[in-house]
Structures are given as structure tokens and as C-alpha cells.
Protein backbone atom coordinates (compact mmCIF):
# COMPACT_ATOMS: atom_id res chain seq x y z
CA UNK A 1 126.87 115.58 133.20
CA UNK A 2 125.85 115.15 136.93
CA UNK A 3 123.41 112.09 137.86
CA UNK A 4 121.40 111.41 140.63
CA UNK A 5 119.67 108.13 142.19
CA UNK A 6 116.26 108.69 142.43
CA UNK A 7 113.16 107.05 143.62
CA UNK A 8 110.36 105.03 141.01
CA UNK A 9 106.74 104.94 142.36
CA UNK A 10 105.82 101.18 141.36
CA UNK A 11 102.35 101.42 139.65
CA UNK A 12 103.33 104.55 137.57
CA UNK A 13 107.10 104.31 136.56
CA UNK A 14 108.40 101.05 137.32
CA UNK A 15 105.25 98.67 136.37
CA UNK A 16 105.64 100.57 132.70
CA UNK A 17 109.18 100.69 132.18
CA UNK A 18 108.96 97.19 132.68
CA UNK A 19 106.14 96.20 131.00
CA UNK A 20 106.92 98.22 127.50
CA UNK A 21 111.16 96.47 128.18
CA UNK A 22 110.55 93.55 129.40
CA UNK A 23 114.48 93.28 128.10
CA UNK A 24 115.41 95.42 130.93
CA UNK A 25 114.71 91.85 133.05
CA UNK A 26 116.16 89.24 130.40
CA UNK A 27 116.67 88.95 127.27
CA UNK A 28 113.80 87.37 125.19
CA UNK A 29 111.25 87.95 127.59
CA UNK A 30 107.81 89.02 126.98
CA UNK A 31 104.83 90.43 128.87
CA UNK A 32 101.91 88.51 129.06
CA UNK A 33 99.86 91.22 131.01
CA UNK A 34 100.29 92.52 133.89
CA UNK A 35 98.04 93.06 137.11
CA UNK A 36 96.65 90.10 136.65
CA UNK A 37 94.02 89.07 139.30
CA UNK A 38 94.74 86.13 141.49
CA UNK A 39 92.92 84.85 144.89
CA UNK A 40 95.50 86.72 146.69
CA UNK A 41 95.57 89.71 144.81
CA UNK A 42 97.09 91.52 141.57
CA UNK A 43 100.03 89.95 140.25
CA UNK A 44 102.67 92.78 139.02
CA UNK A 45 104.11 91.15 136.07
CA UNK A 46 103.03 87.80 134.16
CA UNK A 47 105.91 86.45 130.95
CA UNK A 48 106.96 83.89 129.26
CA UNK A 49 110.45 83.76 128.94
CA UNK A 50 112.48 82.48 125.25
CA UNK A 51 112.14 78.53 126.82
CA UNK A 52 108.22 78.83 127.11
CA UNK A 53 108.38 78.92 130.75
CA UNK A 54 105.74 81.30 132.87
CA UNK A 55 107.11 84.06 134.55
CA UNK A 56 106.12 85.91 137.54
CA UNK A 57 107.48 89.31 138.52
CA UNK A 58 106.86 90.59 141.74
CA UNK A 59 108.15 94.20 142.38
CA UNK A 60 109.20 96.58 144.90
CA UNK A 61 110.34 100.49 145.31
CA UNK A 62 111.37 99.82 148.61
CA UNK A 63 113.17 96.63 150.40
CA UNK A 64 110.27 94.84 152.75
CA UNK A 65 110.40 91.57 154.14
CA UNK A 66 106.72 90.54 152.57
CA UNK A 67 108.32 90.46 148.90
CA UNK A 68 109.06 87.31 148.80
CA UNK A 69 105.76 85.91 150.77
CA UNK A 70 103.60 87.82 147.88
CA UNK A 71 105.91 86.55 145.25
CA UNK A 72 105.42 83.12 146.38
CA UNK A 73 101.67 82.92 146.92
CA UNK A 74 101.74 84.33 143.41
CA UNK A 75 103.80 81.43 142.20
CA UNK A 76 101.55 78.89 143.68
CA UNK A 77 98.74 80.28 141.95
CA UNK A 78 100.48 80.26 139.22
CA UNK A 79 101.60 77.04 139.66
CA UNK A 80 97.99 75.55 140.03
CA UNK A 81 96.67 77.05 137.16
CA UNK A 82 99.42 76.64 134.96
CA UNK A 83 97.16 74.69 132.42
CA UNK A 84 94.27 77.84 132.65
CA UNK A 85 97.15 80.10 131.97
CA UNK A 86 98.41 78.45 128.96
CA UNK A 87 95.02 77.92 127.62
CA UNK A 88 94.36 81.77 128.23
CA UNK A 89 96.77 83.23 126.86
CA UNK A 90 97.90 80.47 124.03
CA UNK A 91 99.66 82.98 121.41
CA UNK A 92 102.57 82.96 123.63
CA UNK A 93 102.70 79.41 123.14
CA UNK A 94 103.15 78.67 127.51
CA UNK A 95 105.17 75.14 127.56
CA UNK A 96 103.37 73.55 130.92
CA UNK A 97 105.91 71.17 130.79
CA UNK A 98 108.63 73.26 132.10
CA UNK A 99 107.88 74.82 136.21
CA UNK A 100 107.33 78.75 136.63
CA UNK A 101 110.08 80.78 137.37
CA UNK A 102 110.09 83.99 140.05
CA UNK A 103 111.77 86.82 139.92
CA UNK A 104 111.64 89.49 142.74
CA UNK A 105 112.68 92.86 141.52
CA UNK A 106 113.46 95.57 143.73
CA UNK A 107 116.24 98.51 144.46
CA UNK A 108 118.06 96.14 147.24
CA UNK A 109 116.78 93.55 149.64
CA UNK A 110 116.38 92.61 153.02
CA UNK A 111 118.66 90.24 154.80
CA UNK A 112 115.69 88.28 155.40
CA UNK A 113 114.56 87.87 152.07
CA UNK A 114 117.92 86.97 150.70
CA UNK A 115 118.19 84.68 153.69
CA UNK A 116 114.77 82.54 153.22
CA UNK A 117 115.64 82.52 149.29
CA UNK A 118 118.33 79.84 149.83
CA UNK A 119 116.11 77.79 150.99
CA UNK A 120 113.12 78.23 148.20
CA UNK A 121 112.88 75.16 146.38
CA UNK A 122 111.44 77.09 143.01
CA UNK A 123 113.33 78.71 140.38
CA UNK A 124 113.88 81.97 142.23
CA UNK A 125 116.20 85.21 141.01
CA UNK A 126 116.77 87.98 142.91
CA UNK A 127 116.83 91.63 140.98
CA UNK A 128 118.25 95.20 141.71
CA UNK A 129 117.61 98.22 140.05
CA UNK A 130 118.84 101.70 140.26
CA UNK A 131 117.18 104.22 138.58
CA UNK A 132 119.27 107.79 137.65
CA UNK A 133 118.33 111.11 136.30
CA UNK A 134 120.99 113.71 134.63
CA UNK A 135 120.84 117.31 135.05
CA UNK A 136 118.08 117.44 131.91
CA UNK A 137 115.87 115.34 134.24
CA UNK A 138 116.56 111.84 131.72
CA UNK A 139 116.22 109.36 133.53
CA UNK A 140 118.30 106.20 132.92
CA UNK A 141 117.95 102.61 134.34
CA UNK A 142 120.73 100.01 135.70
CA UNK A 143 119.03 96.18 136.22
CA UNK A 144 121.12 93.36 137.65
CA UNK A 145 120.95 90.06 138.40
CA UNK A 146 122.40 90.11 142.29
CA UNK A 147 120.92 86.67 142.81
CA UNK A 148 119.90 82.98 141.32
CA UNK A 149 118.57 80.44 143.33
């Protein structure tokens, strides 16, 4: 059977494959919500991952330079309300001891992006994705882990 890459649109295939598998990012994570409103806009993805830690998923369809600016300003908001968030949503038991994590998810990455993430003194990882369909139009999902920082 023949496969083919294809493209995800973000707010109607990726946001909900993600969302509904939160797996497909790391193992004993779980969604929060998602679009979450912040002073700088709609945050893509809020977890907790299997330490208690908040995490923030910021994704992309297509490599642009902005990802990780918008995933940062997400993670200082994050950051500062940190106590609000845990208070909000305290069935997924948020441990404010431990500092947010970021994750940037996209199908590849810009030199700059991987560049300024050295120097990001957070608890950054970068993710690809490919996304396939077969001849039946199934469509199947690769995620890895190209990056920690």
C-alpha cells in the first residue's frame, strides 16, 4: 500500500489529533484545555505532564520563525500565573513547585528557531511530525522528539 505526506490544517486536524492523544506528544500526558486565552492571545495546547508539571504546546503546519516568540510569551504567562492555573484547573492536581515546560510542535523547523533554542533558559523540546495517508485516504501520524533543550 502506497503512502503519501500530506499537509494538516492546525485548528481542524492537528489541534484535535492532539488534543483527543495527547500520547502522540509523551507518554502520560494530559490535556488541560486547549485555546486557552492569554494577554497575548490563544494558547494551542495547555497539560500537565505524569510529574505535575504545566505544559504548553505551541503548534505549527508550517516552519516560521515566530514559533518560538509565541511559544515563549505563552510560557511567561504561564509562568506568572502558574498559581491561577493550578487553582483553576485543580483536578489535575498542577505541582507549582516544579517550572513549566514548552514544547514547539511542528513538521520541521527553521534554522533560526533551532538556533535561538540553545540559548532558551526554560525547559524547551523541539517536535516533528509527519502526517501520511494510504491509498484508502487513512491517514497515519509519525511524532518525534528532534530536540531537548
Amino acid at each position: 500500500m502506497k503512502l503519501k505526506k500530506i499537509n494538516l490544517s492546525e485548528r481542524e486536524e492537528l489541534e484535535p489529533l492532539l488534543v483527543n492523544d495527547p500520547e502522540l506528544i509523551e507518554e502520560g500526558l494530559r490535556v488541560i484545555t486547549h485555546q486557552l486565552m492569554t494577554d497575548t492571545g490563544p494558547l494551542d495546547i495547555l497539560a500537565v505532564d505524569s510529574d505535575g508539571a504545566l505544559v504548553i504546546c505551541e503548534l505549527k503546519v508550517v516552519p516560521v520563525d515566530e514559533h518560538i516568540d509565541q511559544g515563549l510569551r505563552y510560557f511567561d504567562w504561564c509562568s506568572q500565573n502558574l498559581a491561577w492555573i493550578a487553582q483553576a484547573f485543580k483536578s489535575f492536581k498542577i505541582n507549582t513547585e516544579l517550572l513549566p515546560r514548552l514544547i514547539l510542535i511542528s513538521p520541521s523547523f527553521t534554522e533560526n528557531v533551532k538556533r535561538i533554542a540553545k540559548y532558551i533558559n526554560a525547559d524547551l523540546q523541539l517536535i516533528e511530525y509527519v502526517a501520511l495517508e494510504n491509498e484508502n485516504k487513512e491517514k497515519e501520524y509519525l511524532v518525534e522528539l528532534i530536540s531537548q533543550f
